[in-house]
N, C-alpha and C. Protein backbone atom coordinates (compact mmCIF):
# COMPACT_ATOMS: atom_id res chain seq x y z
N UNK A 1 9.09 -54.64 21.38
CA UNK A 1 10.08 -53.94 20.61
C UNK A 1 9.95 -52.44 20.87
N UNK A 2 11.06 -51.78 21.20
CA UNK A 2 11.12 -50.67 21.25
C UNK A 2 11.86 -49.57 19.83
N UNK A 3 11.10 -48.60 19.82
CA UNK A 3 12.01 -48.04 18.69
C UNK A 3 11.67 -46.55 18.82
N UNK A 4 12.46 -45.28 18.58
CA UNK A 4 12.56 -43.82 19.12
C UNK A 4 12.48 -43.79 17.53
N UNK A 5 10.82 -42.62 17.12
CA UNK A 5 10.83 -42.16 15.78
C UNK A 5 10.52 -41.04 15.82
N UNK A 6 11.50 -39.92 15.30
CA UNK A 6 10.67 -38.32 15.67
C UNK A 6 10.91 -37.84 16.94
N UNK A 7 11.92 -38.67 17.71
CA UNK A 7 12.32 -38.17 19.42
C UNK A 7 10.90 -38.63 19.89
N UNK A 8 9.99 -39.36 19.67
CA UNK A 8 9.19 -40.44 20.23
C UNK A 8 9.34 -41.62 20.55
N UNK A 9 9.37 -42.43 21.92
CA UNK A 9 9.43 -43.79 22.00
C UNK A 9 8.19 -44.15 21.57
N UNK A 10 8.05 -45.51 20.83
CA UNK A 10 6.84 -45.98 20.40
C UNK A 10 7.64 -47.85 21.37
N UNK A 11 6.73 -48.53 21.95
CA UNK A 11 7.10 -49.47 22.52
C UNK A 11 5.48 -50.94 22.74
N UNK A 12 6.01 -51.71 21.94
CA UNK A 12 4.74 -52.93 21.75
C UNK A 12 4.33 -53.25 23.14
N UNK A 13 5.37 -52.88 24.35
CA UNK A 13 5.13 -54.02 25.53
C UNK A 13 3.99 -52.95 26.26
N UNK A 14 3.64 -51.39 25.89
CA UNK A 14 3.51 -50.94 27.07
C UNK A 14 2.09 -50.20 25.85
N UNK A 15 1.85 -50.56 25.30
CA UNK A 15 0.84 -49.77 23.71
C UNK A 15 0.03 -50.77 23.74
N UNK A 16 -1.17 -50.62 23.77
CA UNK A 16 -2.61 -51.05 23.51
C UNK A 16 -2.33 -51.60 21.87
N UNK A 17 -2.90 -53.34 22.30
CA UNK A 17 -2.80 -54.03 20.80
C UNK A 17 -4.26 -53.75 20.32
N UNK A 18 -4.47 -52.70 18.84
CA UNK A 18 -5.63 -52.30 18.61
C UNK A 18 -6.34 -53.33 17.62
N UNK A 19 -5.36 -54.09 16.43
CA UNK A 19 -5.82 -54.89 15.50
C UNK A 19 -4.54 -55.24 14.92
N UNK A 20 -4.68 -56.60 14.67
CA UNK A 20 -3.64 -57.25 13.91
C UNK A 20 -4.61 -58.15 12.70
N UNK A 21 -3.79 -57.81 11.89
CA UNK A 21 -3.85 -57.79 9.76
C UNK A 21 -3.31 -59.18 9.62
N UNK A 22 -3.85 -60.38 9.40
CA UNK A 22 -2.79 -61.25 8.20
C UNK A 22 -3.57 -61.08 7.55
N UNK A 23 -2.46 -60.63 6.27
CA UNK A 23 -2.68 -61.83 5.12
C UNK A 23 -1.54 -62.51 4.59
N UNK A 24 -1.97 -63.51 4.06
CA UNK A 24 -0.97 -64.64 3.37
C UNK A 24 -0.01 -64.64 4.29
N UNK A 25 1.24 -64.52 3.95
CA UNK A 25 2.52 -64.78 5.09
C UNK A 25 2.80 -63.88 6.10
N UNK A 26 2.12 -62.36 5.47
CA UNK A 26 2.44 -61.17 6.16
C UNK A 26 1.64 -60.72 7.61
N UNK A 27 1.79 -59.83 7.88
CA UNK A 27 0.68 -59.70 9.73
C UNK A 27 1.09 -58.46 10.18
N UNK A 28 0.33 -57.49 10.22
CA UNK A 28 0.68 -55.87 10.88
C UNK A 28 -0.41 -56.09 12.05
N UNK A 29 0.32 -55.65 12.53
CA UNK A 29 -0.29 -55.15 13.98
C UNK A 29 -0.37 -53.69 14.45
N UNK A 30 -1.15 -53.53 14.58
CA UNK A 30 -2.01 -51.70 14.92
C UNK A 30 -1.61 -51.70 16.25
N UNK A 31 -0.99 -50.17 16.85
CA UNK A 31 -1.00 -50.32 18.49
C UNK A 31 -1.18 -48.83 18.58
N UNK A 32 -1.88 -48.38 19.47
CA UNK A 32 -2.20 -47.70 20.07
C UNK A 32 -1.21 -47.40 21.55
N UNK A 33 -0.88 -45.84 21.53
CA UNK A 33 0.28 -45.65 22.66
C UNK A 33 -0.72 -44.80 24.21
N UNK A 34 -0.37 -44.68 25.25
CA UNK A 34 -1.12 -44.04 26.40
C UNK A 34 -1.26 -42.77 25.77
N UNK A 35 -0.69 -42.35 24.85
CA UNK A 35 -0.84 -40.82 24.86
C UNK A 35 -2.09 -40.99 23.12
N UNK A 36 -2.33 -41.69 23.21
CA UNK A 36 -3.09 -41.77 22.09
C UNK A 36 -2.69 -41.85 20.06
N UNK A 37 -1.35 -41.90 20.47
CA UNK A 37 -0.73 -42.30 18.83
C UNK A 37 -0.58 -43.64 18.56
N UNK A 38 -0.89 -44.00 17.46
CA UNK A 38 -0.67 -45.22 16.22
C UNK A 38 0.25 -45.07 15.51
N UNK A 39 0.64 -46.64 15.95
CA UNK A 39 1.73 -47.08 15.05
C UNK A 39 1.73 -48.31 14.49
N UNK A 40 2.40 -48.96 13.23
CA UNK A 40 2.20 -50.17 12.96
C UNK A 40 3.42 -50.85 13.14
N UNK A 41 3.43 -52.30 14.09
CA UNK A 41 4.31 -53.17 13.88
C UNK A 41 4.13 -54.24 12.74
N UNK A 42 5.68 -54.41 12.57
CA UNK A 42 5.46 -55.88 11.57
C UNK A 42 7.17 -56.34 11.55
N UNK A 43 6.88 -57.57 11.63
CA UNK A 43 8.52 -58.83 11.86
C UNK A 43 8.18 -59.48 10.71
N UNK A 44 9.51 -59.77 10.22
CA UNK A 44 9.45 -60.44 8.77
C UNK A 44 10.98 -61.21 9.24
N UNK A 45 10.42 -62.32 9.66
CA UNK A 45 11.81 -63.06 10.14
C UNK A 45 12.71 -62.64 10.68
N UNK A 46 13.92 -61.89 10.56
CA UNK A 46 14.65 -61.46 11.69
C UNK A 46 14.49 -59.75 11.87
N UNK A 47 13.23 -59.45 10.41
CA UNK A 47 13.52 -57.55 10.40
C UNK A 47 12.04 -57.10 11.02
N UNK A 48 12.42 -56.10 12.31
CA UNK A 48 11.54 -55.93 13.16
C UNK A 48 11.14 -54.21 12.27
N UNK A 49 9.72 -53.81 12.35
CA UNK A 49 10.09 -52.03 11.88
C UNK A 49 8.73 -51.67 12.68
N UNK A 50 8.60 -50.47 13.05
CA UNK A 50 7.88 -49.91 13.91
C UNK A 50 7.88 -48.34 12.99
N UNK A 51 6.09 -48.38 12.43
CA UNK A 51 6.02 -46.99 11.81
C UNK A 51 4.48 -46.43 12.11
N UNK A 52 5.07 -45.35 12.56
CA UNK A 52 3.71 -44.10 13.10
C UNK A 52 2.98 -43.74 12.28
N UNK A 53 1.88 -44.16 13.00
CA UNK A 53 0.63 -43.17 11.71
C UNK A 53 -0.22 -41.94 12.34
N UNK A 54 -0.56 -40.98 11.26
CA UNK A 54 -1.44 -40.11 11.50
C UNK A 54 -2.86 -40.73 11.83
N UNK A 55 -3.56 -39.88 12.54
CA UNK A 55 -4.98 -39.86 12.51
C UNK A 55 -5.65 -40.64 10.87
N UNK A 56 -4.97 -39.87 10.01
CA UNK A 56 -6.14 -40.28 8.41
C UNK A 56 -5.34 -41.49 8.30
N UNK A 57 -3.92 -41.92 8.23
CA UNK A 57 -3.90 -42.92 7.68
C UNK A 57 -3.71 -44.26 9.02
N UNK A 58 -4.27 -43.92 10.04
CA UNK A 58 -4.69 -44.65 10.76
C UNK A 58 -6.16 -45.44 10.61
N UNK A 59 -7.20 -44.35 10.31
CA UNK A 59 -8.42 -44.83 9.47
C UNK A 59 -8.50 -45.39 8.16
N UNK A 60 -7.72 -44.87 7.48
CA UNK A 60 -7.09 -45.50 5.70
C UNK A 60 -6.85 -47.16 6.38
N UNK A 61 -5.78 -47.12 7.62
CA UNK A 61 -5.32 -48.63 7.49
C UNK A 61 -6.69 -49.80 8.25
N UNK A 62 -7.61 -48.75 8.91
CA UNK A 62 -8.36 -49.71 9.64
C UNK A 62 -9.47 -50.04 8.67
N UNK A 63 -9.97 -49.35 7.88
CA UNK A 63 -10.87 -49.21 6.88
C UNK A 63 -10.74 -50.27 6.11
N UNK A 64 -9.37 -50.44 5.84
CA UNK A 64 -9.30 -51.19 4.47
C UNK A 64 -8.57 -53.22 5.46
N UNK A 65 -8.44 -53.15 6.67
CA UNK A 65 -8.04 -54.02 7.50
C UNK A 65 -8.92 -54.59 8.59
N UNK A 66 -9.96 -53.79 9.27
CA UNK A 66 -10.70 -53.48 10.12
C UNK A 66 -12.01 -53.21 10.84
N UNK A 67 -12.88 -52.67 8.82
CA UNK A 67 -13.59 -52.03 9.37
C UNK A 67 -14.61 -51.37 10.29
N UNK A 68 -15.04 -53.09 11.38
CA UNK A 68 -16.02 -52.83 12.16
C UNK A 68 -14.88 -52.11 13.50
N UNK A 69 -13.61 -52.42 13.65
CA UNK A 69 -12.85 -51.62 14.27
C UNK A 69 -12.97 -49.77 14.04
N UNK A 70 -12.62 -49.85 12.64
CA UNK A 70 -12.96 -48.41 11.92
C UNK A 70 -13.98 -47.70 12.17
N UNK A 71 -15.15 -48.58 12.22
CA UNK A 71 -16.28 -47.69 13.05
C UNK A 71 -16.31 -47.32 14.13
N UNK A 72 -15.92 -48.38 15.54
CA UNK A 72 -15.63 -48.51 16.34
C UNK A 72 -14.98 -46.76 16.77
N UNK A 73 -13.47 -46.70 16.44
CA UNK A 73 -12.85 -46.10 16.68
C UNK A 73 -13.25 -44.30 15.91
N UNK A 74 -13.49 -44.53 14.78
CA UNK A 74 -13.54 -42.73 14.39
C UNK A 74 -14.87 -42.85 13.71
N UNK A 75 -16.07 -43.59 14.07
CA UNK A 75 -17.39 -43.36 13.89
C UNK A 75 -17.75 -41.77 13.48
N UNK A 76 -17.13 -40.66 14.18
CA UNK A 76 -17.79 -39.64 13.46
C UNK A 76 -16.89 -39.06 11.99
N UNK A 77 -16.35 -39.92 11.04
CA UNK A 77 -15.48 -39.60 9.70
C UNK A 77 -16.54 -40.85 9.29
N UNK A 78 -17.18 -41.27 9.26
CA UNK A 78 -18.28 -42.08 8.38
C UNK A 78 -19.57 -41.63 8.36
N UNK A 79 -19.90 -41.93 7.07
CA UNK A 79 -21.59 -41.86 6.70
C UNK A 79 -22.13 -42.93 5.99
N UNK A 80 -23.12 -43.09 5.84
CA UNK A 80 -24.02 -43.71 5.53
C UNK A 80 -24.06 -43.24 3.93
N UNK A 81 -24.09 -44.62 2.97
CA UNK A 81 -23.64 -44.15 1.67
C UNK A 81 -25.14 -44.32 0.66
């Protein structure tokens, strides 16, 4: 799926699949673009939506979806509690 947000193409076929979310009926998928931005897909039967995330709420979504990804990826925004 392709979709232009902000005069940005964001595009699933050509974006690094970083993590995909179910729960219950629902399923987001995290993608990562060559130039290094996140975005989340999600299809809900025939409605496709494609939405960009920042840096923080890219970690907000992996954190709470992810977390050994979350480390993975922005290891230096964590500590040891």
């Amino acid at each position: 799926m392709k979709r232009i947000v902000n005069g940005k193409l964001y595009d699933t076929d050509t974006a690094e699949l970083v993590c995909l979310s179910k729960i219950s009926l629902f399923s987001e998928r995290l993608y990562r673009t060559k130039k290094g931005r996140y975005f989340i897909y999600d299809k809900f039967g025939s409605v496709e939506y494609i939405k960009p995330l920042n840096e923080d709420e890219t970690f907000e979504w992996l954190s709470k979806h992810n977390p050994d990804k979350a480390i993975e990826l922005f290891s230096e925004r964590i500590e040891e509690a």
